[in-house]
N, C-alpha and C. Protein backbone atom coordinates (compact mmCIF):
# COMPACT_ATOMS: atom_id res chain seq x y z
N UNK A 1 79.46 106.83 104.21
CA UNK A 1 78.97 105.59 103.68
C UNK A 1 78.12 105.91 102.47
N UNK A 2 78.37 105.25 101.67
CA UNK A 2 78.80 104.31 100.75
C UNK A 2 80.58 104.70 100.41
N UNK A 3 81.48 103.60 100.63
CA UNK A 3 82.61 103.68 100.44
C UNK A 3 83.00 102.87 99.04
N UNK A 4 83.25 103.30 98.24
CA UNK A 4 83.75 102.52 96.82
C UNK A 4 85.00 102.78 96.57
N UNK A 5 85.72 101.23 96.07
CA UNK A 5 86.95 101.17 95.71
C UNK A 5 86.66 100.11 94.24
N UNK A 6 87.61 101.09 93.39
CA UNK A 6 87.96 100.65 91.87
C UNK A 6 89.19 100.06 92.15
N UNK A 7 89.36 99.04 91.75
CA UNK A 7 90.85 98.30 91.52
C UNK A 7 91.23 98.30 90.04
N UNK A 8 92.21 98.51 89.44
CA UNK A 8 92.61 98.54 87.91
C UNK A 8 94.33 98.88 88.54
N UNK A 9 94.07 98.33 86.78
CA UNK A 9 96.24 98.70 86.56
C UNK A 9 96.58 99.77 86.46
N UNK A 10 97.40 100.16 86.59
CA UNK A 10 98.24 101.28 86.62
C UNK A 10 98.14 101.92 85.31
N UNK A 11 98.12 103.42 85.11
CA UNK A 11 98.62 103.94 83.61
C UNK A 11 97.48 104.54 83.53
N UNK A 12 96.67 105.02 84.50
CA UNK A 12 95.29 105.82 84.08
C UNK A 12 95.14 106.78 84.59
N UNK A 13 94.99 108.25 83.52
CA UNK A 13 95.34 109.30 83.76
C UNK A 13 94.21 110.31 84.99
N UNK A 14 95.23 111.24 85.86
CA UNK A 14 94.54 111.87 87.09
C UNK A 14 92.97 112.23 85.96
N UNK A 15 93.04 112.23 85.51
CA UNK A 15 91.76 112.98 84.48
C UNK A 15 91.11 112.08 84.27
N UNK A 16 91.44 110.91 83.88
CA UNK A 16 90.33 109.46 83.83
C UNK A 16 89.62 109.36 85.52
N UNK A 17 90.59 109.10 86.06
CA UNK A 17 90.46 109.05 87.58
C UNK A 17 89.15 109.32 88.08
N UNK A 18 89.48 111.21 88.08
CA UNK A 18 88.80 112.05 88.21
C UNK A 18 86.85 111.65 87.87
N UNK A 19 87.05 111.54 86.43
CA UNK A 19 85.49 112.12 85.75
C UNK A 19 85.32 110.37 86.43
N UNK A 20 85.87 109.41 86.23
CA UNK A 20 85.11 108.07 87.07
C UNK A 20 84.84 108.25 88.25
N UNK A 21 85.38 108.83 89.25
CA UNK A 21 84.84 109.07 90.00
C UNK A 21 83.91 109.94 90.77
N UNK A 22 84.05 111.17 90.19
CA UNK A 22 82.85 112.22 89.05
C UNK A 22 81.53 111.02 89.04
N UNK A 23 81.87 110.37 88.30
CA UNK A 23 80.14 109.42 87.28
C UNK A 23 80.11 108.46 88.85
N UNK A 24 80.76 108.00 89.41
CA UNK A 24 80.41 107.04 90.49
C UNK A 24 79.54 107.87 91.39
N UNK A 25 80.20 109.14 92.62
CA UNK A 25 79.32 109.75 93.11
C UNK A 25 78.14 110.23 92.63
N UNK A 26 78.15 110.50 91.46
CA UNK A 26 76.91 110.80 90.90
C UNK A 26 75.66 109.94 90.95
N UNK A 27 76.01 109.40 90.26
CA UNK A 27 75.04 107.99 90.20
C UNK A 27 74.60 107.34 91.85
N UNK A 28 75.88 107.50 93.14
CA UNK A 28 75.68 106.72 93.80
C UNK A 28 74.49 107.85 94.72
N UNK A 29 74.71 109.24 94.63
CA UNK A 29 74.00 110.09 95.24
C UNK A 29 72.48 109.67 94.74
N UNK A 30 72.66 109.70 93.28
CA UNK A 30 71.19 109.67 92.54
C UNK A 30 70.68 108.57 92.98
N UNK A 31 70.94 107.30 92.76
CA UNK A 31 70.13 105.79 92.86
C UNK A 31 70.29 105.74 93.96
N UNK A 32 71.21 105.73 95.15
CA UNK A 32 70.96 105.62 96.50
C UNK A 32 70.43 106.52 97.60
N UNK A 33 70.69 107.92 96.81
CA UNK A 33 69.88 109.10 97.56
C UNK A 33 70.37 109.30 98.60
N UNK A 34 72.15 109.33 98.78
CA UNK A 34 73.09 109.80 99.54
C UNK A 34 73.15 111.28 99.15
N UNK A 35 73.79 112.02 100.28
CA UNK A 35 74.28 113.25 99.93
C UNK A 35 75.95 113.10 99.38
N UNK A 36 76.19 114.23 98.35
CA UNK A 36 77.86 114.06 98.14
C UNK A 36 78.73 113.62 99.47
N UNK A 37 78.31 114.48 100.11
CA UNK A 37 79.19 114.17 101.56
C UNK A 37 79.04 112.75 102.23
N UNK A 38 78.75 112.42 101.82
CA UNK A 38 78.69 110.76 102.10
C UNK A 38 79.47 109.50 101.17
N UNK A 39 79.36 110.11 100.63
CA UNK A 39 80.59 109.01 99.26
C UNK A 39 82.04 109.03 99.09
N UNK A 40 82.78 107.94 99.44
CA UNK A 40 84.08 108.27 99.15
C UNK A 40 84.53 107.28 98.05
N UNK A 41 85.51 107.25 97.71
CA UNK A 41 85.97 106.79 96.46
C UNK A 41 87.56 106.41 96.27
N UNK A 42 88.12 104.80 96.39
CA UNK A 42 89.08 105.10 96.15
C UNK A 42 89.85 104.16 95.21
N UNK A 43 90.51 104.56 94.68
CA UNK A 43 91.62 103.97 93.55
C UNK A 43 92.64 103.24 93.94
N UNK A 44 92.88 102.13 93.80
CA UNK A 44 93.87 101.29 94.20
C UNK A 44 94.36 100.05 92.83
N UNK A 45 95.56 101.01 92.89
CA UNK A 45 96.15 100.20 91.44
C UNK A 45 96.97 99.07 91.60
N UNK A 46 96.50 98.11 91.23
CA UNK A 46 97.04 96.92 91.30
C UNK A 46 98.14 96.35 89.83
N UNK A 47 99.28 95.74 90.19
CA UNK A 47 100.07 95.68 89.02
C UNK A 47 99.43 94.48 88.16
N UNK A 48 99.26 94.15 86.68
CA UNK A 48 99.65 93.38 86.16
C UNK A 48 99.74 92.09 86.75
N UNK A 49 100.89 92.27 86.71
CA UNK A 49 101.40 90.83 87.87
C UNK A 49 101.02 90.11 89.36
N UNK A 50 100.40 91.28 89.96
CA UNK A 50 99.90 90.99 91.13
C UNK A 50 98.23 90.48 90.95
N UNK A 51 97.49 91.14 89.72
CA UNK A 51 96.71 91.35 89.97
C UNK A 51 95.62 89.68 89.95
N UNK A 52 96.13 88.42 89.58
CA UNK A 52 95.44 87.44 89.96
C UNK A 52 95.63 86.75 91.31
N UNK A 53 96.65 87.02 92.66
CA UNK A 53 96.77 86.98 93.40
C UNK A 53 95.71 87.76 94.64
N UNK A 54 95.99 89.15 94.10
CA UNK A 54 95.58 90.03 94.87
C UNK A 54 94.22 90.66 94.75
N UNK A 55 93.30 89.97 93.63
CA UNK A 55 92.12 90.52 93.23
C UNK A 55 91.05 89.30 92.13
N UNK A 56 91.75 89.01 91.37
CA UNK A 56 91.16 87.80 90.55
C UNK A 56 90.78 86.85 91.90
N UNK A 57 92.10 86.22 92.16
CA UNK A 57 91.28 85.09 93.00
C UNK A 57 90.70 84.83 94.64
N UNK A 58 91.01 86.22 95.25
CA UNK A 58 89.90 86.60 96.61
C UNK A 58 88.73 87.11 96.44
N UNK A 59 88.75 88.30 95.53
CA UNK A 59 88.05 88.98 95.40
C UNK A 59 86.68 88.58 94.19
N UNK A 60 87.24 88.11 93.38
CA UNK A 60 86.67 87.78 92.06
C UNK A 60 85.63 85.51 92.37
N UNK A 61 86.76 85.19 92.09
CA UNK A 61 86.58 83.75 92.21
C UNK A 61 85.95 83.51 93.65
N UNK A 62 86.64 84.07 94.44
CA UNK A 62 86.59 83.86 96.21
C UNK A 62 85.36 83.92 96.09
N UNK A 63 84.56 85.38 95.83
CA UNK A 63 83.15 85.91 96.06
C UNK A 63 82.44 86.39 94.64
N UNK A 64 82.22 84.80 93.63
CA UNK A 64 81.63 84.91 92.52
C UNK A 64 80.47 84.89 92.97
N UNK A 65 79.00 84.44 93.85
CA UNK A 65 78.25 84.67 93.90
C UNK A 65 77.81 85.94 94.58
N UNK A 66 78.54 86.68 95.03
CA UNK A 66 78.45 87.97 95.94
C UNK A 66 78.73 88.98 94.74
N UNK A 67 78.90 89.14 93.57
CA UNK A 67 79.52 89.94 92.74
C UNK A 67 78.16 90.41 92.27
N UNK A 68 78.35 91.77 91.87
CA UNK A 68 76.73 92.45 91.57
C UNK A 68 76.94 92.39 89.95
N UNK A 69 78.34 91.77 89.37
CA UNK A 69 78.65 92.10 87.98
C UNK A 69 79.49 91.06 87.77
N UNK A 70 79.53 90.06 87.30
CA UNK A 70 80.63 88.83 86.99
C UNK A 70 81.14 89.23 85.35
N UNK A 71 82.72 89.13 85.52
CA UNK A 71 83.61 89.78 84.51
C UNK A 71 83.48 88.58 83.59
N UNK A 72 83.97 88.96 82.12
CA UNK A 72 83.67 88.07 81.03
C UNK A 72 85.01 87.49 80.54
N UNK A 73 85.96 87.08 81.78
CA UNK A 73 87.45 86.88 81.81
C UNK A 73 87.30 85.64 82.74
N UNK A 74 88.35 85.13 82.31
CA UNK A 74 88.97 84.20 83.43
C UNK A 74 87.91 82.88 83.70
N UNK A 75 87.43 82.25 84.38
CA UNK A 75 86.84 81.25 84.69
C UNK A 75 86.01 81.94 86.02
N UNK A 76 84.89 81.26 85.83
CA UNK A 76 83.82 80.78 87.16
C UNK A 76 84.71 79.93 88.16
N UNK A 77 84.25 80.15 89.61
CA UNK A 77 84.99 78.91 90.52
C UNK A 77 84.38 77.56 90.07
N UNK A 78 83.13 77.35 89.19
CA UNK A 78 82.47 75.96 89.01
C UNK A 78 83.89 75.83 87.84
N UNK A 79 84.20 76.26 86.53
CA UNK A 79 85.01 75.88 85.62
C UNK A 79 86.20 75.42 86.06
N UNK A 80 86.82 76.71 87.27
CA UNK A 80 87.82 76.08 88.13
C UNK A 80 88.33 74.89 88.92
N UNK A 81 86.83 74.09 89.02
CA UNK A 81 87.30 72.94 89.95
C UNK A 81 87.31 71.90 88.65
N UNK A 82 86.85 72.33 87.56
CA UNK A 82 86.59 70.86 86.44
C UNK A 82 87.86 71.30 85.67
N UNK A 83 88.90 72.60 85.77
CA UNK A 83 89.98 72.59 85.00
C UNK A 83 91.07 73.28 86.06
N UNK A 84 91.64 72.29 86.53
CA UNK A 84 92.79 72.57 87.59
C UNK A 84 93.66 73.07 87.19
């Protein structure tokens, strides 16, 4: 514990991967004052096409006030109900 999952599209190299998740444990050891052995990390690539189904609107819209970071895309669920 602490378990982190990145969702993104496809096309990002084992080497991007890598050093992000590199800078995540890092940081999560430092500011939370976990040991390495406690952090896992995982990558789950979502297509393009899937990805307002499967992430925009559960994850994103579903739990806009639960978000520690609201994206500068797409609509708020308040914009959502005034533009159907």
């Amino acid at each position: 514990m602490p378990h982190v999952i990145v969702k993104l599209w496809p096309g990002k190299s084992d080497d991007q991967k890598c050093r992000l998740a590199d800078a995540i444990a890092r940081d999560v050891t430092d500011i939370l004052g976990y040991g390495d052995d406690a952090v896992s990390i995982l990558f789950d690539e979502v297509a393009p096409g899937d990805w307002a189904e499967r992430v925009h609107e559960p994850e994103i819209l579903g739990r806009w006030n639960d978000l520690a970071k609201q994206p500068g895309y797409g609509a708020s669920p308040v914009d959502q109900r005034h533009h159907p």
